[in-house]
Protein backbone atom coordinates (compact mmCIF):
# COMPACT_ATOMS: atom_id res chain seq x y z
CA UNK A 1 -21.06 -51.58 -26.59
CA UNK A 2 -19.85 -51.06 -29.69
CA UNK A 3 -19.84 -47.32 -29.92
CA UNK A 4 -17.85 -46.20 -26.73
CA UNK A 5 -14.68 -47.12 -28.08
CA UNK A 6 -15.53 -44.62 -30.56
CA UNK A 7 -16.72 -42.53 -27.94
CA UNK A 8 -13.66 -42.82 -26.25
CA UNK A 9 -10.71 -42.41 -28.70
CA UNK A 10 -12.92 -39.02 -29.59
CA UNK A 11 -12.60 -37.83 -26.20
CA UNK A 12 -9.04 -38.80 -25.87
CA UNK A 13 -8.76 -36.80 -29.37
CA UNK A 14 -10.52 -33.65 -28.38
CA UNK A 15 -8.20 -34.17 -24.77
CA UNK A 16 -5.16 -34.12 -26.47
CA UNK A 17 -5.78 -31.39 -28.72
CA UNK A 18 -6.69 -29.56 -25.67
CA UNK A 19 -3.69 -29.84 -23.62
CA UNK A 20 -1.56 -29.52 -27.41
CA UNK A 21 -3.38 -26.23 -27.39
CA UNK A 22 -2.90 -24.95 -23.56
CA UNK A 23 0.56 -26.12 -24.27
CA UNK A 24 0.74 -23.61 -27.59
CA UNK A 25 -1.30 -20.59 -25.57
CA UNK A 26 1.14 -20.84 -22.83
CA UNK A 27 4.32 -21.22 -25.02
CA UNK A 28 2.95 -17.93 -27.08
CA UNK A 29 2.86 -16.57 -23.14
CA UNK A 30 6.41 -17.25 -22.39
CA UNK A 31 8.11 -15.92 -25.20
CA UNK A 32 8.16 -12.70 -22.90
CA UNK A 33 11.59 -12.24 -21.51
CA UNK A 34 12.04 -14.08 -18.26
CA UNK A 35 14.15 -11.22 -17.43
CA UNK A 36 11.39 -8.25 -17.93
CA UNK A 37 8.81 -10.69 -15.69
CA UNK A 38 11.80 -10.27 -13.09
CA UNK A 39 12.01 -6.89 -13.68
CA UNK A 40 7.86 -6.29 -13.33
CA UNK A 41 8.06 -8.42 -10.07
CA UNK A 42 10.68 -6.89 -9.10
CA UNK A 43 8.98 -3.15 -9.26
CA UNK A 44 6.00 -4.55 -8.20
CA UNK A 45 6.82 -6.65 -4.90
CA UNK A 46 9.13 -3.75 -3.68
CA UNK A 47 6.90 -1.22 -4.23
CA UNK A 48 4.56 -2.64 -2.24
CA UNK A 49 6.52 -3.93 0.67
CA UNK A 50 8.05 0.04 0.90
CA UNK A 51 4.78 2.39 0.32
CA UNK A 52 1.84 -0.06 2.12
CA UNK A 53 2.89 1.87 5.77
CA UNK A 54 2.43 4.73 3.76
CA UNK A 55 -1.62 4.53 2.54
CA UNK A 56 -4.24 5.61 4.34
CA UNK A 57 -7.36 4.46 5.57
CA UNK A 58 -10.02 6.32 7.43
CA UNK A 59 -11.47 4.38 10.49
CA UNK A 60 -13.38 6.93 12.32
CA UNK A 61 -12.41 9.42 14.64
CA UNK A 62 -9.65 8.00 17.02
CA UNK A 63 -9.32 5.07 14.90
CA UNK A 64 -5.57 4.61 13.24
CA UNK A 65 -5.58 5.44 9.81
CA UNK A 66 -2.71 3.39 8.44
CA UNK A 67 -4.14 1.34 5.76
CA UNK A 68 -1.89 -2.05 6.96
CA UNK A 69 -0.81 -1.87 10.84
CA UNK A 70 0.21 -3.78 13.77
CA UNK A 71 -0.22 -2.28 17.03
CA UNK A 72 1.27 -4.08 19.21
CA UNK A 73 0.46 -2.07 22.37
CA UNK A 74 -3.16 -2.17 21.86
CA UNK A 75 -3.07 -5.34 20.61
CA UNK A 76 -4.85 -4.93 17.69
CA UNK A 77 -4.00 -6.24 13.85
CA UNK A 78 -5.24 -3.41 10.60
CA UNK A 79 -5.74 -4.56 6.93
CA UNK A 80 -7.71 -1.93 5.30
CA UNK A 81 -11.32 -2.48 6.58
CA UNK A 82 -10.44 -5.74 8.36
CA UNK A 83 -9.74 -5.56 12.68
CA UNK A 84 -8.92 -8.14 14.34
CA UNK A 85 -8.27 -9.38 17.78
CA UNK A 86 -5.47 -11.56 19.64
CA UNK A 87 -8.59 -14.08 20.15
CA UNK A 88 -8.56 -14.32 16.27
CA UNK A 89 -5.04 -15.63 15.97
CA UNK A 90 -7.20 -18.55 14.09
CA UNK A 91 -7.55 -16.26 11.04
CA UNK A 92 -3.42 -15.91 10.19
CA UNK A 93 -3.49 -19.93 10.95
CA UNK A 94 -5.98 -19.76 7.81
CA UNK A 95 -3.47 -17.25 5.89
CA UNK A 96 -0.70 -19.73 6.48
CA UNK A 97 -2.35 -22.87 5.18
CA UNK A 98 -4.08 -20.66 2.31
CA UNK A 99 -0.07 -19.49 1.31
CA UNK A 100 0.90 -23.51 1.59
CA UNK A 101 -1.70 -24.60 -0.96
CA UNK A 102 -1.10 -21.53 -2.79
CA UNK A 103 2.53 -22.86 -3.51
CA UNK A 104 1.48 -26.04 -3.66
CA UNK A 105 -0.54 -25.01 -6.62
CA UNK A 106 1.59 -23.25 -7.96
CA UNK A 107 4.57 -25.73 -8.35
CA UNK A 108 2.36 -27.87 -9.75
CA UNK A 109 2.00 -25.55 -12.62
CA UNK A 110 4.57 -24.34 -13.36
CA UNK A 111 7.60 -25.35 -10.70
CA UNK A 112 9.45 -22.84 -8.58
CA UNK A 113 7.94 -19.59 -9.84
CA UNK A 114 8.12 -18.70 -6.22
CA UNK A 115 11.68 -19.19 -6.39
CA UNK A 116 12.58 -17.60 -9.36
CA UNK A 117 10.46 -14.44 -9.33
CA UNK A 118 8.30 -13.58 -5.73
CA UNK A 119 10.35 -14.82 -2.84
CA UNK A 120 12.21 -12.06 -0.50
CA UNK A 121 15.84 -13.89 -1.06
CA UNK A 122 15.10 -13.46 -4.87
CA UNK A 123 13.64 -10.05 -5.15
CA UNK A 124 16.29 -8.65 -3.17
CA UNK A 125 19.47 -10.23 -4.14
CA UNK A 126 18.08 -9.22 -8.09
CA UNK A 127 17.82 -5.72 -6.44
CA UNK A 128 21.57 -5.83 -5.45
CA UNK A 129 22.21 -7.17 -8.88
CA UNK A 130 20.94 -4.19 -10.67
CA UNK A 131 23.09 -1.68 -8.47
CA UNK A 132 26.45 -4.31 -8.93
CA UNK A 133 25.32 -4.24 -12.96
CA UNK A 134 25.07 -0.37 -12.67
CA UNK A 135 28.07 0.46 -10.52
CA UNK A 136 31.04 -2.23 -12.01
CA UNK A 137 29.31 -3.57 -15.09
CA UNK A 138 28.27 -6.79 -15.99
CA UNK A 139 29.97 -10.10 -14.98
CA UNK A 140 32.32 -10.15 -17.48
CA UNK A 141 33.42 -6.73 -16.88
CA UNK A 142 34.10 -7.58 -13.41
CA UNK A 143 35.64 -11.06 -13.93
CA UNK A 144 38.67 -8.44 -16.12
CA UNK A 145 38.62 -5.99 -13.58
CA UNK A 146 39.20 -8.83 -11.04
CA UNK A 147 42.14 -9.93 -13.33
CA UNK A 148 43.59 -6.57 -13.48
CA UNK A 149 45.34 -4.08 -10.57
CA UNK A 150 43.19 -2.29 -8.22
CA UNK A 151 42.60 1.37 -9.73
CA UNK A 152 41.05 4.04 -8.21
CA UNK A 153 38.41 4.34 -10.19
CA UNK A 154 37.48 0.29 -9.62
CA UNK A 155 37.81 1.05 -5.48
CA UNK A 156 35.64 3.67 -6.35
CA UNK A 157 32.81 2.08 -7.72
CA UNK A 158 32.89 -0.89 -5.58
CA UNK A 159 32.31 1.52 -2.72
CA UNK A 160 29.74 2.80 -4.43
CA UNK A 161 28.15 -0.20 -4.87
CA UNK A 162 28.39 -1.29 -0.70
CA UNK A 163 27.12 2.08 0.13
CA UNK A 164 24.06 1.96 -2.01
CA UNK A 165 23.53 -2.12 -0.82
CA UNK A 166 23.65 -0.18 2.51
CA UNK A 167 21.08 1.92 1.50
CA UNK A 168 19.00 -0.34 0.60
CA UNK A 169 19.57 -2.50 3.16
CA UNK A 170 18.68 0.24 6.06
CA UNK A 171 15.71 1.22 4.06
CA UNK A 172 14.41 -2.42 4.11
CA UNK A 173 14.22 -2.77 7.77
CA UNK A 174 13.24 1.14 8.39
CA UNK A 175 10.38 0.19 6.27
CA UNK A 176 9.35 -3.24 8.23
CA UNK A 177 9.65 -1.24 11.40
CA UNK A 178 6.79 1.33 10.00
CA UNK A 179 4.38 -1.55 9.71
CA UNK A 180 4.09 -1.63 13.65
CA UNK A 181 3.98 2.35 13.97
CA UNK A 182 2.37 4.85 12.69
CA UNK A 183 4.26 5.51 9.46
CA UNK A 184 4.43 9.33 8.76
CA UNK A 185 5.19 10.15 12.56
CA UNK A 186 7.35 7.17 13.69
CA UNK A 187 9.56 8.30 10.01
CA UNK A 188 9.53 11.65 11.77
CA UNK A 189 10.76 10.30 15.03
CA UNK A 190 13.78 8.43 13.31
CA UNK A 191 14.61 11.49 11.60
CA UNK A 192 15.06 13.63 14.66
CA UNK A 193 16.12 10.44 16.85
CA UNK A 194 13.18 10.12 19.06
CA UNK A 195 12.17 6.98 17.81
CA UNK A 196 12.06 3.99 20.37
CA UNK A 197 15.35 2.15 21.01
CA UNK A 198 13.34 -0.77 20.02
CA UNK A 199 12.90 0.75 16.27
CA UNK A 200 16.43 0.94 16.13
CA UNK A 201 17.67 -1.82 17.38
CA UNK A 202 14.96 -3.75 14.98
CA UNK A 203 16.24 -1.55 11.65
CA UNK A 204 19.90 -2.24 12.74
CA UNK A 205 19.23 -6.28 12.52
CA UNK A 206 17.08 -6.04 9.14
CA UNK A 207 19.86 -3.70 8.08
CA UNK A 208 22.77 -6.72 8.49
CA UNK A 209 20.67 -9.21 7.68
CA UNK A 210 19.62 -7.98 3.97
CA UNK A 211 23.05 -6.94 3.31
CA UNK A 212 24.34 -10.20 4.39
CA UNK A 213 21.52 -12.59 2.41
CA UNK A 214 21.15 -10.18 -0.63
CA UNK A 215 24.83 -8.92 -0.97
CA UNK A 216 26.82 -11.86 0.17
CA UNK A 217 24.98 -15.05 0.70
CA UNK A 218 22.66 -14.61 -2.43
CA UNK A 219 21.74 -17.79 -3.70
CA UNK A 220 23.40 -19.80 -1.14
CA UNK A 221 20.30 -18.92 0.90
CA UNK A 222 18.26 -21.24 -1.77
CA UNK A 223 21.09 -23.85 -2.15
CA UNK A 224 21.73 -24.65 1.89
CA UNK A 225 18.80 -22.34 4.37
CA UNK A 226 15.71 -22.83 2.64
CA UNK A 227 13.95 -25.95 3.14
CA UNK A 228 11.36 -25.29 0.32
CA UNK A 229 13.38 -26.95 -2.94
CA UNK A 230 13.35 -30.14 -0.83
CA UNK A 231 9.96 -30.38 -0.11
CA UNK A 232 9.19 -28.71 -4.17
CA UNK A 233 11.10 -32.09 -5.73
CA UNK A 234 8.25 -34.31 -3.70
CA UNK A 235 5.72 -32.89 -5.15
CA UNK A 236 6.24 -32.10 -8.22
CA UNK A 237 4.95 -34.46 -11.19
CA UNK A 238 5.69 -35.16 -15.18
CA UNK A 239 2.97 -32.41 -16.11
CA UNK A 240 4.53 -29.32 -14.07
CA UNK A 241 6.08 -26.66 -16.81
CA UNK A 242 9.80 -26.39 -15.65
CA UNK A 243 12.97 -24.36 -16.90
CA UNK A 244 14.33 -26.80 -19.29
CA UNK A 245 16.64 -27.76 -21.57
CA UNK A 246 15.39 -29.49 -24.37
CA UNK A 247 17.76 -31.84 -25.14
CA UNK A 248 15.98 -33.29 -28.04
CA UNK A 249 17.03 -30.22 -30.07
CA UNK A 250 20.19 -29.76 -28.48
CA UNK A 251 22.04 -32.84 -28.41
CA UNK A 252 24.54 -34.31 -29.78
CA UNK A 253 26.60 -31.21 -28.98
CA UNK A 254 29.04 -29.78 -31.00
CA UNK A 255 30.88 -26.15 -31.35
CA UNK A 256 29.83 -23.99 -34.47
CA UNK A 257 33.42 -25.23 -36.62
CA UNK A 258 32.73 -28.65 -35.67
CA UNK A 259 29.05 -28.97 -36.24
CA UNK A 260 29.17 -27.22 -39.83
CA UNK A 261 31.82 -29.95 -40.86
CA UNK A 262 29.75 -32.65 -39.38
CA UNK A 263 26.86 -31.71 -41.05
CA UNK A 264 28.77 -31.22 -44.06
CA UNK A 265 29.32 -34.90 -43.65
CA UNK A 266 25.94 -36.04 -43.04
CA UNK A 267 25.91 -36.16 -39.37
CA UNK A 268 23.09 -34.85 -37.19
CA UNK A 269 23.87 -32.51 -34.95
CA UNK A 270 21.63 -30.71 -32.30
CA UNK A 271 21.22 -27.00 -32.02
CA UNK A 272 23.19 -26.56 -28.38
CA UNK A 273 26.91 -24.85 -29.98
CA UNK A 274 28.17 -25.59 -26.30
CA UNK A 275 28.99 -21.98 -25.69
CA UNK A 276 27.99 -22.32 -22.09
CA UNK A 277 26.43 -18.94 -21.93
CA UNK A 278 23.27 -20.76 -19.57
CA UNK A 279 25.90 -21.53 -17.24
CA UNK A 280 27.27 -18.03 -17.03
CA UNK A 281 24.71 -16.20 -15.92
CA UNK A 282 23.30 -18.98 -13.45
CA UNK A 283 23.27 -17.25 -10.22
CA UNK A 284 23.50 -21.05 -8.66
CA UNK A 285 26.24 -21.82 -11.06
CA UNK A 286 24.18 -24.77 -12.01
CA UNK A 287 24.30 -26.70 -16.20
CA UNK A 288 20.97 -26.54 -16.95
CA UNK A 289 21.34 -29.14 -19.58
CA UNK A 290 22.14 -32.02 -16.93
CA UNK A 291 18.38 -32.44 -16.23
CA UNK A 292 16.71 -30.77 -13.00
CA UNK A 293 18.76 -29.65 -10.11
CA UNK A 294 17.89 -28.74 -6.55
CA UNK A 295 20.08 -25.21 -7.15
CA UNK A 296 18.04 -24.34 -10.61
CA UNK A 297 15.42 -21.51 -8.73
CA UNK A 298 13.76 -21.13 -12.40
CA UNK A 299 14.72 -17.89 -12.66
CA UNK A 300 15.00 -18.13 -16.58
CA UNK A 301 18.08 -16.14 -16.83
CA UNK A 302 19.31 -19.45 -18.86
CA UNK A 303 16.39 -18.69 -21.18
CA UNK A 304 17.52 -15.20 -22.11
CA UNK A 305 21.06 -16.31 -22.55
CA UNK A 306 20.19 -19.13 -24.63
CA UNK A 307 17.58 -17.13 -27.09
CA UNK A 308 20.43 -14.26 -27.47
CA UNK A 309 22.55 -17.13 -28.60
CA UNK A 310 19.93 -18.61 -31.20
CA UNK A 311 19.14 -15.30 -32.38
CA UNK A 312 22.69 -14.51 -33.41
CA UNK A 313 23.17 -17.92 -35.26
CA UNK A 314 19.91 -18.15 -36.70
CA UNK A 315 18.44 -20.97 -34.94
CA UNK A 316 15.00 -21.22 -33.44
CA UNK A 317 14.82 -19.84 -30.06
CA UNK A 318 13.67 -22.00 -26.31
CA UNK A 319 15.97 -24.62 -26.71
CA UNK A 320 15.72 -23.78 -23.41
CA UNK A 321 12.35 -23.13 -21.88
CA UNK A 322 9.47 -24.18 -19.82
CA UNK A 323 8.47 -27.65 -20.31
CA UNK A 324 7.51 -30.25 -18.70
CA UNK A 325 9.21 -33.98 -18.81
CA UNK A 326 6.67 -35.47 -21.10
CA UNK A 327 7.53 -33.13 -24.26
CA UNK A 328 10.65 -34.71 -24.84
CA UNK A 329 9.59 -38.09 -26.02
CA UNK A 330 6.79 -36.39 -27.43
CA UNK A 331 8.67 -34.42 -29.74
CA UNK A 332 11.14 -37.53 -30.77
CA UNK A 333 8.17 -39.14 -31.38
CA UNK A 334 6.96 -36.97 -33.61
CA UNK A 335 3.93 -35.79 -31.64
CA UNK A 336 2.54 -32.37 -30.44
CA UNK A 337 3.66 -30.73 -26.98
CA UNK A 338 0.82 -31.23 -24.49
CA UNK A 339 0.44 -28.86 -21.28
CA UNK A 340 -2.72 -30.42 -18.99
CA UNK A 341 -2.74 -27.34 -16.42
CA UNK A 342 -6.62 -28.69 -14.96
CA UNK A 343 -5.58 -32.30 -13.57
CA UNK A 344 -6.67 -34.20 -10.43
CA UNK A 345 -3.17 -32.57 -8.51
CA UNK A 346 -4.24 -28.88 -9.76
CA UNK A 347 -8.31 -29.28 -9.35
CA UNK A 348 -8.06 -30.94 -5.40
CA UNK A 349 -5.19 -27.90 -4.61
CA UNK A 350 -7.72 -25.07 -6.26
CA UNK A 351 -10.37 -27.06 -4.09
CA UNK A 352 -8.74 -26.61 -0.93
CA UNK A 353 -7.29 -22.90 -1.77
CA UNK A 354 -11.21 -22.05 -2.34
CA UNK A 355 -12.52 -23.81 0.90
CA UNK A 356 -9.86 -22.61 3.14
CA UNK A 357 -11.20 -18.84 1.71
CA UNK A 358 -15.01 -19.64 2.00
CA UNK A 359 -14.33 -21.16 5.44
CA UNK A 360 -12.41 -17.68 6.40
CA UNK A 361 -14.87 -15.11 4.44
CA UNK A 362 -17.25 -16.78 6.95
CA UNK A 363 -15.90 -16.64 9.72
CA UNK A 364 -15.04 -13.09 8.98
CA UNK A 365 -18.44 -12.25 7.91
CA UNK A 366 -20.44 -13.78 10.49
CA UNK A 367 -17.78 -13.43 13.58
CA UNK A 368 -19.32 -11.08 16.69
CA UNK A 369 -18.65 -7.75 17.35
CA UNK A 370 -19.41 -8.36 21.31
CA UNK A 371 -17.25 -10.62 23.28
CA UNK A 372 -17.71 -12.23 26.39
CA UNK A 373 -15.06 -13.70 28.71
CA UNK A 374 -15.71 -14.50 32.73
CA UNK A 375 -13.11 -15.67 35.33
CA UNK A 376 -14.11 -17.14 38.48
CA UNK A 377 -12.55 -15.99 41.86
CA UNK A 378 -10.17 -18.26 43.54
CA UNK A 379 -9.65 -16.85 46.39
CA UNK A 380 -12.29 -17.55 48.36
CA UNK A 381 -14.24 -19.58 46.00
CA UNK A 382 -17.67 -18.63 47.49
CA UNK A 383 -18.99 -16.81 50.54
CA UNK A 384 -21.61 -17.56 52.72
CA UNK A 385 -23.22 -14.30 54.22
CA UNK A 386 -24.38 -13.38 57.92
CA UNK A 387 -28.52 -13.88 55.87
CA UNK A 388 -26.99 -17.41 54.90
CA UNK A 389 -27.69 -16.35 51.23
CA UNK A 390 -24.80 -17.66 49.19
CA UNK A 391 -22.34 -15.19 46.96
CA UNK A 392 -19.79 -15.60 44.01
CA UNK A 393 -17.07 -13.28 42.63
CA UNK A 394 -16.78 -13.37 39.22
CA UNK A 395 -14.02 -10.95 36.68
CA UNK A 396 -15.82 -10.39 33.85
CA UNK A 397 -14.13 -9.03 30.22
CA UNK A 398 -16.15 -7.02 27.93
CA UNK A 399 -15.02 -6.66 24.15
CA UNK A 400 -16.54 -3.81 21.95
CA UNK A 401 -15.18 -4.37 18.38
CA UNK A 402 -17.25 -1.67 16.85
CA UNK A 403 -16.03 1.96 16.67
CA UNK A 404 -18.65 3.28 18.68
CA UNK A 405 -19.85 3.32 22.56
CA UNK A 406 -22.54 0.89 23.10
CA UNK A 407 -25.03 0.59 26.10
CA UNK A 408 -25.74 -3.64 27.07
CA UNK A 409 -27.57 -5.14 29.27
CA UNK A 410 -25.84 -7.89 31.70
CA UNK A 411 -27.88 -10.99 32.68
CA UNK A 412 -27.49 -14.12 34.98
CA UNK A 413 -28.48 -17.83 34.50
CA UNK A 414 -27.80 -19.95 37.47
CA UNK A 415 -29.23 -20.36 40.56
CA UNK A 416 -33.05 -19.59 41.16
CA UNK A 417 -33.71 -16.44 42.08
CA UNK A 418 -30.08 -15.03 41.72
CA UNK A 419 -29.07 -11.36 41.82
CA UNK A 420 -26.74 -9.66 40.08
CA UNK A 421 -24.40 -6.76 41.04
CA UNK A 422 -21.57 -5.17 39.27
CA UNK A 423 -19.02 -3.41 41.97
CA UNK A 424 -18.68 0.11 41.08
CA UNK A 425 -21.73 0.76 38.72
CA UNK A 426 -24.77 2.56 39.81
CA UNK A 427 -27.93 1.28 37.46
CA UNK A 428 -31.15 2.59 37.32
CA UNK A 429 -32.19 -1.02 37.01
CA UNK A 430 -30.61 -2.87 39.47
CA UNK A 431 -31.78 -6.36 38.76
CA UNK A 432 -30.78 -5.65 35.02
CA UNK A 433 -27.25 -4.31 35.29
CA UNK A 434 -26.27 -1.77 32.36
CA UNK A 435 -23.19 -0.67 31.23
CA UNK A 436 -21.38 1.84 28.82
CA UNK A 437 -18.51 -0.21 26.87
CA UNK A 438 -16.32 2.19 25.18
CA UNK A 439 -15.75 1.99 21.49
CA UNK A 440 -13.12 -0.58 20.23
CA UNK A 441 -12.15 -1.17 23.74
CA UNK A 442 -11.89 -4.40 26.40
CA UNK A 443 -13.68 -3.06 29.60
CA UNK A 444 -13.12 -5.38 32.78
CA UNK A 445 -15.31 -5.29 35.78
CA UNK A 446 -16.08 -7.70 38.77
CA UNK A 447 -19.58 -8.92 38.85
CA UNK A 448 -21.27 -10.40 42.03
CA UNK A 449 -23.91 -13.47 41.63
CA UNK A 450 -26.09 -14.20 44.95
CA UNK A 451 -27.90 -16.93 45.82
CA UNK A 452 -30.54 -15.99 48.39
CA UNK A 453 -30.85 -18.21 51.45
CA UNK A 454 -33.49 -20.74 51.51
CA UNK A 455 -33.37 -22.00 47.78
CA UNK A 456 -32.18 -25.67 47.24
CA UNK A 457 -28.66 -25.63 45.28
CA UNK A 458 -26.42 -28.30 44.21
CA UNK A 459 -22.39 -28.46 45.46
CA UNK A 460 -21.73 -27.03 41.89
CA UNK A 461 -24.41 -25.76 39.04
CA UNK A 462 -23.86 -24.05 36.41
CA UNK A 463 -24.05 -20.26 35.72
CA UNK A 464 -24.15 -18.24 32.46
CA UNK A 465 -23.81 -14.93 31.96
CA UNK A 466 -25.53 -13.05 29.12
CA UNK A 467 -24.93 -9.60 28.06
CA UNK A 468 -27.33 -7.78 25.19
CA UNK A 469 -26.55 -4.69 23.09
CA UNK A 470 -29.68 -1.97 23.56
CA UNK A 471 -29.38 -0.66 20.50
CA UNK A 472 -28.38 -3.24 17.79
CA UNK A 473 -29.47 -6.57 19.82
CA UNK A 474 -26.29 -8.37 19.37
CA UNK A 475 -26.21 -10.98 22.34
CA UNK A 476 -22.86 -13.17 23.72
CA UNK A 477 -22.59 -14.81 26.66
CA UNK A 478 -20.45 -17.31 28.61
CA UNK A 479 -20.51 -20.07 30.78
CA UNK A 480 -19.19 -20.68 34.60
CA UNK A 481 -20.18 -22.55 37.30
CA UNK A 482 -21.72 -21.30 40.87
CA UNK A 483 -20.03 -22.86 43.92
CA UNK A 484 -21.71 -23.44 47.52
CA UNK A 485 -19.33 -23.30 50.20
């Protein structure tokens, strides 16, 4: 009994110096620029979203080979070597709650990194930033152009800048247009204006709505459209690494003049010379040093603009940084930061992200190539013929998801003695219908079940139909129900 105390403050020793030291590895992490990790996602998240239509995949003969496609008028969905059907709609449900955990996981780490360097709104509006930096300068040098007359070379260069957010703009939605056409020959038909009105119409709304968001509305998009922030500050917890201001260095306060004569005097001051350079280049216009804010996207701009700052006084840098809310008191008390990335939050979100994957890699892995859907007639229900034997009209929808022809067998389950006939298809084996389904195709045909006269049915029994692949042995089948009249 005696020993697990022991036991106990050891473990809580070797804990702490864990998360101290997952707190140091990840500080050494960040000391990168916030601004060159926008910059990398930047390059990286647009050049994917504008040369995927472009890559190739080889599918077989007759097969599109657009690496990522959706074809809409064959109702079909491409990604790489995955097909799939309208009747697996299940699989984006599975996407969508695998991207909600995902973020969930993520703020839990480390707080909006969505925000601040992978969502649309943000990769685009820093997009539009770089052309306004290039074309008028920075924001200074357009807050004194502001102040002075409009030149000609300043009308100029804000054209400029419109006609390349233009640009970009058009590109954006000619680009999401090529995801739902072949690429290479639907960029060939908006060239020489063949394209469907459709593909126009489409790039015309994208176009508008990226200038609008990225050029105009910018951040306002996070501050007032997005419900995400809102439902971010319910989950987040004392552990998650946010942009912060470490007010434990920084306060009380003072201006440069000021703090050298209080210090001169005995006084302690903190290392924040209020030069409000954080504020400056917040794109939500937010003080980082009043504690979180819904409008702070954690785009670390404040970071860069605070360590430029230290650097030129000769002060340590990250007085602002990521942190989380326990490192504060920590540090006042004289103890070591602490980051504790594998908690019960972070280990039940990685739980789910990995189930919801295994469940889907499953499914995807063990879902049938041969489909099998049957429709009933309505109209008449069943028909009693001039023998007295008993028929049923049935649709029936065949579904070849490989990329080859395939010859199957068709089989009944019902009523005793029960023949089968498909209308329009000769078989050498009459009471075994067989059919060609065409590669990658849905094949309907109408099927006709009869009950000869003279065997004992119910009002209703059930039927199923059963249809076998020749070659590979793949079976699927589905269930109806006979009908007497």
């Amino acid at each position: 009994m005696r020993s697990r105390p022991r036991r106990s403050r050891s473990t809580s020793t070797r804990s702490a110096a864990a998360n101290s030291n997952a707190f140091a590895r990840f500080d050494r992490f960040t000391q990168v620029k916030p601004f060159a990790l926008r910059e990398w996602s930047l390059a990286l998240c647009l050049g994917v979203y504008y040369l995927l239509p472009l890559v190739r995949w080889n599918r077989g003969l007759g097969a599109p080979d657009q690496a990522v496609l959706i074809d809409f008028p064959n109702q079909r969905f491409y990604f790489f070597f995955i097909e799939l059907w309208p009747q697996e709609f299940y699989y984006f449900t599975g996407l969508l709650i695998l991207a909600a955990f995902t973020l969930f996981l993520m703020n839990a780490l480390g707080g909006r990194i969505w925000c601040g360097y992978l969502c649309p709104q943000t990769v685009w509006t820093d997009l539009f930033y770089a052309v306004e930096r290039w074309t008028e300068g920075d924001r200074r040098a357009r807050i004194k152009a502001d102040a002075g007359p409009l030149t000609a070379n300043r009308l100029a260069r804000r054209a400029l800048k419109h006609a390349i957010w233009l640009m970009i703009a058009w590109w954006t939605g000619g680009a999401w247009v090529l995801y739902f056409s072949d690429a290479p020959a639907l960029v060939k038909d908006l060239a020489t204006l063949h394209a469907p009105a459709i593909a126009y119409i489409w790039i015309g709304i994208l176009t508008v709505s990226t200038y609008l968001l990225a050029g105009h509305a910018r951040e306002q998009v996070c501050l007032y459209m997005c419900p995400w922030p809102r439902i971010q500050a319910a989950l987040t917890d004392e552990w998650a690494l946010n942009v912060t201001y470490k007010y434990d260095r920084g306060e009380p306060r003072c201006s440069m003049k000021k703090g050298r004569d209080l210090r001169a005097l005995g006084e302690k001051i903190g290392e924040c010379i209020d030069c409000n350079q954080c504020v400056a280049v917040c794109p939500t216009g937010i003080d980082i040093r009043n504690g979180a804010q819904l409008g702070c996207i954690q785009c670390g701009l404040c970071i860069d603009a605070c360590d430029t700052v230290m650097g030129k006084i000769g002060r340590p840098t990250r007085l602002i940084g990521y942190d989380n809310d326990l490192n504060g008191n920590r540090r006042i008390a004289g103890q070591k930061e602490v980051f504790k990335p594998i908690r019960a939050r972070t280990v039940v979100y990685a739980a789910l992200i990995g189930m919801v994957c295994a469940v889907m890699l499953y499914a995807l892995l063990t879902r049938s190539l041969l489909d099998l859907n049957v429709l009933h007639d309505r109209n008449p229900v069943a028909v009693k013929l001039s023998a007295g034997a008993i028929r049923n009209g049935y649709t029936l929808r065949f579904l070849n998801k490989r990329g080859f022809d395939r010859v199957i067998a068709v089989d009944v389950d019902g009523p005793a003695n029960a023949q089968i006939h498909i209308a329009g298809v000769d078989s050498v084996t009459p009471d075994r219908p067989m059919i060609v389904l065409a590669r990658d195709a849905t094949t309907e045909l109408r099927v006709l079940v009869t009950a000869p006269f003279g065997e004992t049915m119910e009002k209703t029994q059930p039927v199923k139909f059963r249809i076998t692949d020749i070659g590979l042995g793949e079976v699927a089948s589905a269930t109806d129900h006979f009908v007497t009249p």
